[in-house]
Each structure stands twice: as C-alpha cells, then as structure tokens.
C-alpha atoms as a PDB file:
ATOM      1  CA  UNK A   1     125.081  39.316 205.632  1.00  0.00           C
ATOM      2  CA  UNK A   2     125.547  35.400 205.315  1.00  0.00           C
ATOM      3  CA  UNK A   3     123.555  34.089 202.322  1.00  0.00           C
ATOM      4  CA  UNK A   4     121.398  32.012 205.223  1.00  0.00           C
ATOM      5  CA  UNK A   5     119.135  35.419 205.193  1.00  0.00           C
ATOM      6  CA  UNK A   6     118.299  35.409 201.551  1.00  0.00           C
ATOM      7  CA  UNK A   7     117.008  31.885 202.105  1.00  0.00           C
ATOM      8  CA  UNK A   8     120.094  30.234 200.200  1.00  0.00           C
ATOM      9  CA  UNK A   9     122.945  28.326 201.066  1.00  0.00           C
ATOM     10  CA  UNK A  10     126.567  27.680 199.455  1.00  0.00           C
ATOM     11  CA  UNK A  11     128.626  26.061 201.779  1.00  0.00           C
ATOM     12  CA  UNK A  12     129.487  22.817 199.166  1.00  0.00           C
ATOM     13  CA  UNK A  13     129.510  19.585 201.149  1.00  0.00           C
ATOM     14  CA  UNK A  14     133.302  18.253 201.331  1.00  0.00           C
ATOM     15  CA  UNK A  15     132.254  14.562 200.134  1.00  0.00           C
ATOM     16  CA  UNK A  16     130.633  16.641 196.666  1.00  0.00           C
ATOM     17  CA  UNK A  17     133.086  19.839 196.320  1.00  0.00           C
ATOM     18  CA  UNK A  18     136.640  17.935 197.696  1.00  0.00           C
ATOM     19  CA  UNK A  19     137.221  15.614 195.388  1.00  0.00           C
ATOM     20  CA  UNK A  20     139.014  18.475 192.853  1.00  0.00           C
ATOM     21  CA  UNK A  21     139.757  17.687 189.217  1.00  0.00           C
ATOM     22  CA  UNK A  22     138.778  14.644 189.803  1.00  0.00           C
ATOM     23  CA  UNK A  23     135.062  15.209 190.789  1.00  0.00           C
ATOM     24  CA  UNK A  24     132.943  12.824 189.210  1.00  0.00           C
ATOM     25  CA  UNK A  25     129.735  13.596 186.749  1.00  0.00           C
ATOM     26  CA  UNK A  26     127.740  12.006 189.308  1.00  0.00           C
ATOM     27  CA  UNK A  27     128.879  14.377 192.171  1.00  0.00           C
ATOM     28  CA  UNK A  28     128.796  17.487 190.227  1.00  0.00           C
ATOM     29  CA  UNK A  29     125.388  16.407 189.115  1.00  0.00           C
ATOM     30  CA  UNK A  30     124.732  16.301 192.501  1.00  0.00           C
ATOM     31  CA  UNK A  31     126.325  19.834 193.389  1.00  0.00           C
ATOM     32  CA  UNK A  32     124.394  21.341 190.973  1.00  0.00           C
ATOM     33  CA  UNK A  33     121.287  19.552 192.164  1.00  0.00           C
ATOM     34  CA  UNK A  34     121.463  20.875 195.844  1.00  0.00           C
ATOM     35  CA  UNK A  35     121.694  24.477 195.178  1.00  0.00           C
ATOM     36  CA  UNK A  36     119.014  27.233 193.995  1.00  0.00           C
ATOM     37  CA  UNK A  37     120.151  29.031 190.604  1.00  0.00           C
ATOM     38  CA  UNK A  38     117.249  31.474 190.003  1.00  0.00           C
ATOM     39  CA  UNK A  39     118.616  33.249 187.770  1.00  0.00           C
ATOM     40  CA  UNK A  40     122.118  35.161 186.518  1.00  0.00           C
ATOM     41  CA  UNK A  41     123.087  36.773 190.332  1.00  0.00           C
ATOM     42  CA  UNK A  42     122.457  33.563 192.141  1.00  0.00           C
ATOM     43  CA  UNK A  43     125.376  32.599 194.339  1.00  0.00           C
ATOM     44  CA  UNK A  44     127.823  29.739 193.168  1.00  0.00           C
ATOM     45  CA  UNK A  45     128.894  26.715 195.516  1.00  0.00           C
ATOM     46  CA  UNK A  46     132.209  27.822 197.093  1.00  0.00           C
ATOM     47  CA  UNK A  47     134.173  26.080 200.134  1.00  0.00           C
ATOM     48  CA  UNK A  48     134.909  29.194 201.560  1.00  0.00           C
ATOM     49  CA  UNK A  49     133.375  29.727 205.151  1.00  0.00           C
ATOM     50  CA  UNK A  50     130.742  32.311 206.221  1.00  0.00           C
ATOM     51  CA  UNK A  51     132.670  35.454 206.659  1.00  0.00           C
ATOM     52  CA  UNK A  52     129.902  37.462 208.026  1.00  0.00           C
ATOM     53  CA  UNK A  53     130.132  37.398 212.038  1.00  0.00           C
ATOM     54  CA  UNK A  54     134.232  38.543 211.535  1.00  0.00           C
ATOM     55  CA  UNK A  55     132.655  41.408 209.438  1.00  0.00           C
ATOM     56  CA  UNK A  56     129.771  42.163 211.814  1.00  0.00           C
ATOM     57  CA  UNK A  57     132.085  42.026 214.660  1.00  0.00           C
ATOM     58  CA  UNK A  58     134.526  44.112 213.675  1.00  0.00           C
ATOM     59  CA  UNK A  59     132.345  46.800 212.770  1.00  0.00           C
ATOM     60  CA  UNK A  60     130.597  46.396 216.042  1.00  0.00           C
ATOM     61  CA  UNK A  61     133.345  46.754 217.665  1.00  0.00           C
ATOM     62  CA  UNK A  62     134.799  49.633 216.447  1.00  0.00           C
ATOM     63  CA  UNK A  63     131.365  51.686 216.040  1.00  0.00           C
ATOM     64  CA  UNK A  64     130.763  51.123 219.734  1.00  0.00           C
ATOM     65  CA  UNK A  65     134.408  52.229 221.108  1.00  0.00           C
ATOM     66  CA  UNK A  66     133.817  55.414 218.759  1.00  0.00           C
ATOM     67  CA  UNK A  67     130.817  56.147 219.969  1.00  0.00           C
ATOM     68  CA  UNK A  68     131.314  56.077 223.595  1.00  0.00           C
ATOM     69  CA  UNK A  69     133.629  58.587 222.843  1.00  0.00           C
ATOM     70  CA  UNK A  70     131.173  60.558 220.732  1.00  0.00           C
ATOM     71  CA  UNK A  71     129.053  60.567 223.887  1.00  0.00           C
ATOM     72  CA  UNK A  72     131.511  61.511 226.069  1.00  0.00           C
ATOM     73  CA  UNK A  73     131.749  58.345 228.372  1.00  0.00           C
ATOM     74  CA  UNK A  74     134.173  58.519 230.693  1.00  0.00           C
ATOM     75  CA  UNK A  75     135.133  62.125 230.334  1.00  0.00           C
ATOM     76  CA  UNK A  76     137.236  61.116 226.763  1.00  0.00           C
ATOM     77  CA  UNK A  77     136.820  63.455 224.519  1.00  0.00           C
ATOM     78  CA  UNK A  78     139.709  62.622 222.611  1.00  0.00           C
ATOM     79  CA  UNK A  79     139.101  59.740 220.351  1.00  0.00           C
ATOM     80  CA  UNK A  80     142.542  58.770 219.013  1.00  0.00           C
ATOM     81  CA  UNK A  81     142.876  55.490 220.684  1.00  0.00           C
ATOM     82  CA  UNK A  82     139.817  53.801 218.075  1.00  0.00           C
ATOM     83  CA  UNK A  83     142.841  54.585 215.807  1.00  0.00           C
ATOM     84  CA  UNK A  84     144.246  51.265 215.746  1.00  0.00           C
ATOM     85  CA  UNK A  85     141.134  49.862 216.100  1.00  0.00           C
ATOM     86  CA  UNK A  86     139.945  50.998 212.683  1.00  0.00           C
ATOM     87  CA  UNK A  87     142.910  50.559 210.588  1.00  0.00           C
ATOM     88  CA  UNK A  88     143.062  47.054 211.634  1.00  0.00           C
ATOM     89  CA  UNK A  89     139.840  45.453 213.198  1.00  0.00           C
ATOM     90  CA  UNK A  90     137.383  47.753 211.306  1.00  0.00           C
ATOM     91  CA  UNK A  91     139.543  48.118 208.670  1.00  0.00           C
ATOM     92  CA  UNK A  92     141.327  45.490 207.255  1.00  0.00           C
ATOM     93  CA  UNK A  93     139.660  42.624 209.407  1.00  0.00           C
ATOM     94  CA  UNK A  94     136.354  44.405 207.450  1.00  0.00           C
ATOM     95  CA  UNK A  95     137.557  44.521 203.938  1.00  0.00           C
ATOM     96  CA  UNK A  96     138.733  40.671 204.258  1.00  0.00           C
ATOM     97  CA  UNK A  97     135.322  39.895 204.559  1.00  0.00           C
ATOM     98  CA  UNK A  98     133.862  41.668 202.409  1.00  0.00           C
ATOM     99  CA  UNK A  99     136.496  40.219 199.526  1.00  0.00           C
ATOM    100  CA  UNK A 100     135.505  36.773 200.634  1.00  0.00           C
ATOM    101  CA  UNK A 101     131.629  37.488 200.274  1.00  0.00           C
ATOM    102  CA  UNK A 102     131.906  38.634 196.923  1.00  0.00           C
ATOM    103  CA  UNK A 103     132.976  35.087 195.704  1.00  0.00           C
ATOM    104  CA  UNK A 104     130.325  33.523 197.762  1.00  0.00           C
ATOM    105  CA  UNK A 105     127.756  35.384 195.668  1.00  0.00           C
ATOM    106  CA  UNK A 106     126.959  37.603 197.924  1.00  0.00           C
ATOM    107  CA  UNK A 107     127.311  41.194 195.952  1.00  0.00           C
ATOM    108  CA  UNK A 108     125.472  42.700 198.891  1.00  0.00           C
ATOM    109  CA  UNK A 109     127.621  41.668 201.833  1.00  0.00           C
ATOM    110  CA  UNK A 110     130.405  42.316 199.829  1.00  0.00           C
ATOM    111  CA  UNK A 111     130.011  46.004 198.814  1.00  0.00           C
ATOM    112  CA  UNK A 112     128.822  46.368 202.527  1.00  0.00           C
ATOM    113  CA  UNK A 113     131.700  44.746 204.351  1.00  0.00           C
ATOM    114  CA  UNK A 114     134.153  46.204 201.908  1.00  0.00           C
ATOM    115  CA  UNK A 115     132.999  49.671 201.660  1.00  0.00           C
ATOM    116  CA  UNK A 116     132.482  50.017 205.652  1.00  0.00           C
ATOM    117  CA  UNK A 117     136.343  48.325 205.606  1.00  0.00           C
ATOM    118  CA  UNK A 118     137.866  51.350 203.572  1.00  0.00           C
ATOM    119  CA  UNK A 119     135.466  54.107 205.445  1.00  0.00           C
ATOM    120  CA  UNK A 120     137.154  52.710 208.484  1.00  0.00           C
ATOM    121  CA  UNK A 121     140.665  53.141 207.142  1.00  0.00           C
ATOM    122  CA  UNK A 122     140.239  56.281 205.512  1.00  0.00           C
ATOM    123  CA  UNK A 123     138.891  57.632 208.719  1.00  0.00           C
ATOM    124  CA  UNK A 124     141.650  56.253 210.851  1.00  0.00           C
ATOM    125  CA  UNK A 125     144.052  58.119 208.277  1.00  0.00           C
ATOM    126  CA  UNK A 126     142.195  61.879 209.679  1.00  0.00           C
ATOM    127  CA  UNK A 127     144.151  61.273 212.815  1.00  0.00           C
ATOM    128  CA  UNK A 128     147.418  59.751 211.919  1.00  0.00           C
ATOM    129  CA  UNK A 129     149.543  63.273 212.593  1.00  0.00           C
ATOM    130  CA  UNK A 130     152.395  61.412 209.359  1.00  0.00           C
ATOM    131  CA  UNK A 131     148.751  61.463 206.999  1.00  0.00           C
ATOM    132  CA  UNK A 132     149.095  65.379 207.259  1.00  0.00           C
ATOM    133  CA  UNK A 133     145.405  65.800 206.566  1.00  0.00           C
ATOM    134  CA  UNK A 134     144.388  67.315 209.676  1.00  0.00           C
ATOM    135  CA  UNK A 135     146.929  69.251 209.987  1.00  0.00           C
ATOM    136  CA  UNK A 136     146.405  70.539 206.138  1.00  0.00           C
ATOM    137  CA  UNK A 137     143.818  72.585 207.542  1.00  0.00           C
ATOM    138  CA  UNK A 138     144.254  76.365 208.471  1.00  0.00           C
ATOM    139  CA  UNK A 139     141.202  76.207 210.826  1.00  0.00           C
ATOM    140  CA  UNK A 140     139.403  74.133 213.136  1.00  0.00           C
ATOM    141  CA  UNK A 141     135.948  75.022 211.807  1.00  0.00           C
ATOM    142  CA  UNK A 142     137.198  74.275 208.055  1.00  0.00           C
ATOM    143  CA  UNK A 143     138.373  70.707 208.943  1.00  0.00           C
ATOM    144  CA  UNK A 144     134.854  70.244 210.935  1.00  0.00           C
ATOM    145  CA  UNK A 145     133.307  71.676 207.309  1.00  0.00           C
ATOM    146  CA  UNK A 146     134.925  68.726 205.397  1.00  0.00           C
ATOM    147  CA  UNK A 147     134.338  66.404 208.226  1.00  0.00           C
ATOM    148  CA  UNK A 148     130.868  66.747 207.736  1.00  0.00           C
ATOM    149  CA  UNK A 149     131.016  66.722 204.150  1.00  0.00           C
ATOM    150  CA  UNK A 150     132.937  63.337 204.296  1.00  0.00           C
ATOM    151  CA  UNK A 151     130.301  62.023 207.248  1.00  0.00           C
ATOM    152  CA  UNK A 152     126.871  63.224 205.160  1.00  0.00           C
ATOM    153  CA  UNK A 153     128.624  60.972 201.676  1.00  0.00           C
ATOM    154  CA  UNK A 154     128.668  58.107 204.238  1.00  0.00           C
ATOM    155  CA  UNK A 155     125.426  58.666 205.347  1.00  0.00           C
ATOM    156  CA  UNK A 156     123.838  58.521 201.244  1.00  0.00           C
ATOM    157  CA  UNK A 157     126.222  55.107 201.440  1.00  0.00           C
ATOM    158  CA  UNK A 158     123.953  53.969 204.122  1.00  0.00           C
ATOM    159  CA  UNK A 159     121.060  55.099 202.979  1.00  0.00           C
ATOM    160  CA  UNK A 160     121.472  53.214 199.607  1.00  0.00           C
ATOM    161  CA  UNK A 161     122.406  50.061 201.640  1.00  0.00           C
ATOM    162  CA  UNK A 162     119.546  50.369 203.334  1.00  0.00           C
ATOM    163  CA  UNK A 163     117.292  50.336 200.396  1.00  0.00           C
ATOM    164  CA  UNK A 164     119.132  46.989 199.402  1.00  0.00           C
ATOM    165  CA  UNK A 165     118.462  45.448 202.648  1.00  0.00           C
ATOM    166  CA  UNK A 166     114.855  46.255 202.993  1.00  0.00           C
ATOM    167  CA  UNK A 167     114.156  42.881 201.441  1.00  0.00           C
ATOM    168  CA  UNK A 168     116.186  40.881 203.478  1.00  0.00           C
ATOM    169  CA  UNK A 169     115.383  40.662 207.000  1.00  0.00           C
ATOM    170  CA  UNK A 170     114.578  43.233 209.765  1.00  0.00           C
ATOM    171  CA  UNK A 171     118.204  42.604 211.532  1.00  0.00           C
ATOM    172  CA  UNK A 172     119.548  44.081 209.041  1.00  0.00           C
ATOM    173  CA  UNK A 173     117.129  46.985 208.477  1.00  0.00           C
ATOM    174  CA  UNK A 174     117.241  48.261 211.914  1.00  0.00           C
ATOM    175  CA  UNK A 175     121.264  47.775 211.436  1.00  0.00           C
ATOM    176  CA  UNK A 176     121.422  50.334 208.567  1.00  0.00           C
ATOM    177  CA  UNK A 177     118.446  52.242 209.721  1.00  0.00           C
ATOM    178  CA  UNK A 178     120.328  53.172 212.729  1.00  0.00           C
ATOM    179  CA  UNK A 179     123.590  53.217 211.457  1.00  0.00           C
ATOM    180  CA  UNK A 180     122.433  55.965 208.600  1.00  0.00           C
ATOM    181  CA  UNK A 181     120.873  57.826 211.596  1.00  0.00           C
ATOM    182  CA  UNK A 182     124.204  57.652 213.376  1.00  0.00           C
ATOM    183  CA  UNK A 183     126.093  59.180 210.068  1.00  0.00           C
ATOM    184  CA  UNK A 184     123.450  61.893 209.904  1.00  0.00           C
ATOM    185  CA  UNK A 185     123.800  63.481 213.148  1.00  0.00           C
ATOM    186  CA  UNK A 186     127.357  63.360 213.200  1.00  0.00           C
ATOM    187  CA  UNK A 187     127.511  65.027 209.876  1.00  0.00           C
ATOM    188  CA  UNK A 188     124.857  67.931 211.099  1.00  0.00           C
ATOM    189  CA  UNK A 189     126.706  68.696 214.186  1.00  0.00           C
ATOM    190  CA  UNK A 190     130.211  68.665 212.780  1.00  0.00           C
ATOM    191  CA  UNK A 191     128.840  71.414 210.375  1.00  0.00           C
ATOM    192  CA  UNK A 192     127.066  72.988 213.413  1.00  0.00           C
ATOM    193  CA  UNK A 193     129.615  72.564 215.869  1.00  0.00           C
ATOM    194  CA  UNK A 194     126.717  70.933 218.602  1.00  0.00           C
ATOM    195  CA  UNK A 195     128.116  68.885 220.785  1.00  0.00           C
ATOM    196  CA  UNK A 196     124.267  67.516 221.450  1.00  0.00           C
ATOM    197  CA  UNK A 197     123.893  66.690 217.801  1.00  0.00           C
ATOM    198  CA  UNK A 198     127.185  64.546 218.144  1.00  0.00           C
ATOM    199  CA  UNK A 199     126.037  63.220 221.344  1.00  0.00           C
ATOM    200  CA  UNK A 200     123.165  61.536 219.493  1.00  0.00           C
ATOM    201  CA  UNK A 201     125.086  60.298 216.532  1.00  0.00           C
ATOM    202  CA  UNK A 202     127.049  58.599 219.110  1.00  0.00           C
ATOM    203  CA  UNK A 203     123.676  57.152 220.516  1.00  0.00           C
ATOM    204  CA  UNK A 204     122.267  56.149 217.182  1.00  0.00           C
ATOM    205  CA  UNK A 205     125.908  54.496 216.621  1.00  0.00           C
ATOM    206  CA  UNK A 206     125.760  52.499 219.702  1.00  0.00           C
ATOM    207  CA  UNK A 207     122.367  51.233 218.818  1.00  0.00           C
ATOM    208  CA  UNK A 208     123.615  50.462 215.554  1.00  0.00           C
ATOM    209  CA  UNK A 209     126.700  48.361 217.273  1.00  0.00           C
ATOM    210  CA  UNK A 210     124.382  46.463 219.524  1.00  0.00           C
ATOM    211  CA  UNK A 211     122.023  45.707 216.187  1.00  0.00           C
ATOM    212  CA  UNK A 212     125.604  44.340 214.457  1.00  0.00           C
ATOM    213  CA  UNK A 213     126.923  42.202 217.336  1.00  0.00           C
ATOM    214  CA  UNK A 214     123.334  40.526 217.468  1.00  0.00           C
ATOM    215  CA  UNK A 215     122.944  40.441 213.805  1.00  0.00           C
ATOM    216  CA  UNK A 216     126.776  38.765 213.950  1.00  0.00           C
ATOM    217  CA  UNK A 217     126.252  36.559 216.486  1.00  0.00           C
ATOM    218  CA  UNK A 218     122.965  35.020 214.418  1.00  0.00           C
ATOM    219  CA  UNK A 219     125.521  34.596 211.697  1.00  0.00           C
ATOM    220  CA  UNK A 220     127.484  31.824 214.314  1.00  0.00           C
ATOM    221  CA  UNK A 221     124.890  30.018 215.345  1.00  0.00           C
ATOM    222  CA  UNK A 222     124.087  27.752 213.132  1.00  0.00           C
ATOM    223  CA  UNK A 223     121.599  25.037 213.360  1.00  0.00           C
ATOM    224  CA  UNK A 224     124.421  22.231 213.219  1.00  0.00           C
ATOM    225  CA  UNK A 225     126.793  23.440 215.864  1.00  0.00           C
ATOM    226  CA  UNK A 226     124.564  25.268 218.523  1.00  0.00           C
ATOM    227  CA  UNK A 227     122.233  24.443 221.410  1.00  0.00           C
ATOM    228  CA  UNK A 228     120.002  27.652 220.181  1.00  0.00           C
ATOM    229  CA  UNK A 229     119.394  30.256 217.521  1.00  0.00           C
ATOM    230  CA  UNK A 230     118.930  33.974 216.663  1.00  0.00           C
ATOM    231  CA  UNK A 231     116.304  35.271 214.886  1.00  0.00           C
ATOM    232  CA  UNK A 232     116.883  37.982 212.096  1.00  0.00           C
ATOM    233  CA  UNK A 233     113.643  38.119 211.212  1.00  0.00           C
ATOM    234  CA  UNK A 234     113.115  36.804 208.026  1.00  0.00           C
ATOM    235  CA  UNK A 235     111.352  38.281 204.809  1.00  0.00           C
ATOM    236  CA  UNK A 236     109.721  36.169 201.886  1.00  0.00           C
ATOM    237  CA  UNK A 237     111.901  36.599 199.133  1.00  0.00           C
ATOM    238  CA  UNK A 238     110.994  37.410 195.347  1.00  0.00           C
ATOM    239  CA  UNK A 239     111.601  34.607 193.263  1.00  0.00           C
ATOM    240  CA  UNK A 240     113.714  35.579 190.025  1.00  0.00           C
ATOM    241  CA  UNK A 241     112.871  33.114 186.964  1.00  0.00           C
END
C-alpha cells in the first residue's frame, strides 16, 4: 500500500529535506522539482519511512493464525489465543501504520491499514470475558446473529476497498478480492450455523494472508537495498491535470 504502486515516490532525500528551517531556496526548489503533484490529492514529500510491510505483516499474520482455526487445523476449535495477537500485532501494530500513511499521502493505505487496525481490536474485545459482550448475550444463536451482522459490515468495507484498489495493481486486487470472500462466508455461516461455510471463510482468509505477506514483502524490497524484486503487477495509472 506503499506509494511505489501508484507509480510515485515521497521518501525526501536527506541532503534536500534535512537541512530544516534552514533549507535553502535552491534545495526546496529542488524538492519540489523531484516529485509528481498532479493535482490536489497528490502525496507531499515526508521523511517518514514506508510503513506498509509492518501493516501487511501484521494483518497477515493475524488473518492466517485465525484462520487455521476457522478451518479447524489441529483439532482447535477454540480461537482465543489470536486474542493477543489482534489487540496488539493486528491491532495496534495495524493502526500505527495506517496513521503514518495518511501523512505520506497515501489516503488509501491509510483508511485500509487503519480501519483493518480497529476491526482487529474490536474483534479481539468479543472474547475478552472483562468486555462483557459475549457474555451480554442470552443465547448462543443470538450472539452468532450479531456476529454475522458485524462480519457481513466488514465484508461491504472490503468490498468498497476493493473498488479503490482496482486501479492499482493486481497484488492488491487479489488481496481484497479474497479477503472480501473470506468476510462473506464467515458472515453466511455464522448466520447459518455451517461449520463448512466457516471452513471456507477460513480458506479464502488464508489465501488472503498468503496474498498480504507477498504483497508485504514487495513493499521491502526495494531496488536500492535488495539482490531481487517482487512483482505486484502494475496498472497504468490515470493522469489527474
């Protein structure tokens, strides 16, 4: 979710960007010079790194350890150890990045990284027994009902994500494409109580984990600092004058 996919970059050079208060006409001539303003949304020259392989990673990793459990591996059918997991990898590792993307110019990466942060959280908080949310619930097949109500707003979310990305690269698209797949069966079989329904969610989800380590680990290999790269597969972007 780097801005390296829309075909723009805004990492400022340190010998143009350091210098402070003190940057000279020349230099900031030069800042200006080296990056692409197209139009009002184009992203600004910041110093602050690429946060998108911490926020691809983390919501790798925690898709994939939930959905193992989703498809049973191992026996577990008890998923209360991703707990941790998504307060704090998922979670707030997730929402970091997404706060540092937004002043990169990146609106998308930031609404995604940001609102996949909270999801994380507030689903972590269904199984903290203090949150008193689960245990709210007079029936096992009401708190699946809501469940599923909370799972299909996640997977309109996605789907709206995935309209923004369909101009970006194909990485990405099969990311959300699976991912909103993954939110759609789990929402139909906690209304319908299948366990086969949530068996394929989980599938779809560890499809979509795969997709976002690959898709994260692009993000780290940059041209300057590694023997090889990943594609994302590229799209021709729509200039904005």
């Amino acid at each position: 979710m780097s801005d390296i996919e829309k075909g723009q970059t805004t990492q400022v050079n340190d010998t143009a960007a350091g210098a402070g208060p003190a940057t000279t006409t020349a230099a900031r001539s030069n800042l200006v010079n080296n990056y692409d303003y197209t139009g009002p949304f184009a992203p600004r020259p910041t110093r602050i790194a690429n946060p998108g392989a911490l926020g691809l990673f983390s919501f790798a990793s925690t898709t994939f350890i939930l959905s193992l459990y989703n498809v049973n591996a191992r026996g577990i059918n008890t998923p209360n150890v991703v707990v941790g997991m998504a307060i704090f990898c998922g979670g707030l590792a997730q929402l970091l990045a997404g706060m540092w993307e937004f002043p990169r110019g990146n609106t998308f990466g930031g609404t995604a990284f940001s609102s996949y942060g909270v999801f994380w959280m507030s689903y972590a908080a269904l199984f903290v027994p203090g949150s008193g949310i689960s245990v709210a619930y007079t029936s096992k097949d009401e708190f699946d009902q809501a469940v599923g109500i909370y799972l299909m707003t996640w997977f309109i979310v996605t789907s709206l994500l995935l309209i923004a990305a369909l101009r970006r690269n194909f990485g990405f698209i099969f990311l959300f494409f699976t991912l909103d797949l993954a939110f759609l069966f789990l929402a139909i079989g906690s209304f319908n109580g299948s366990v086969t329904v949530t068996k394929a969610g989980g599938g779809f989800g560890i499809i979509a984990a795969l997709a976002a380590y690959y898709c994260g680990l692009s993000e780290l290999l940059t041209p300057a600092e590694s023997w090889f790269g990943l594609p994302l597969g590229g799209i021709p972007q729509r200039r904005v004058d």
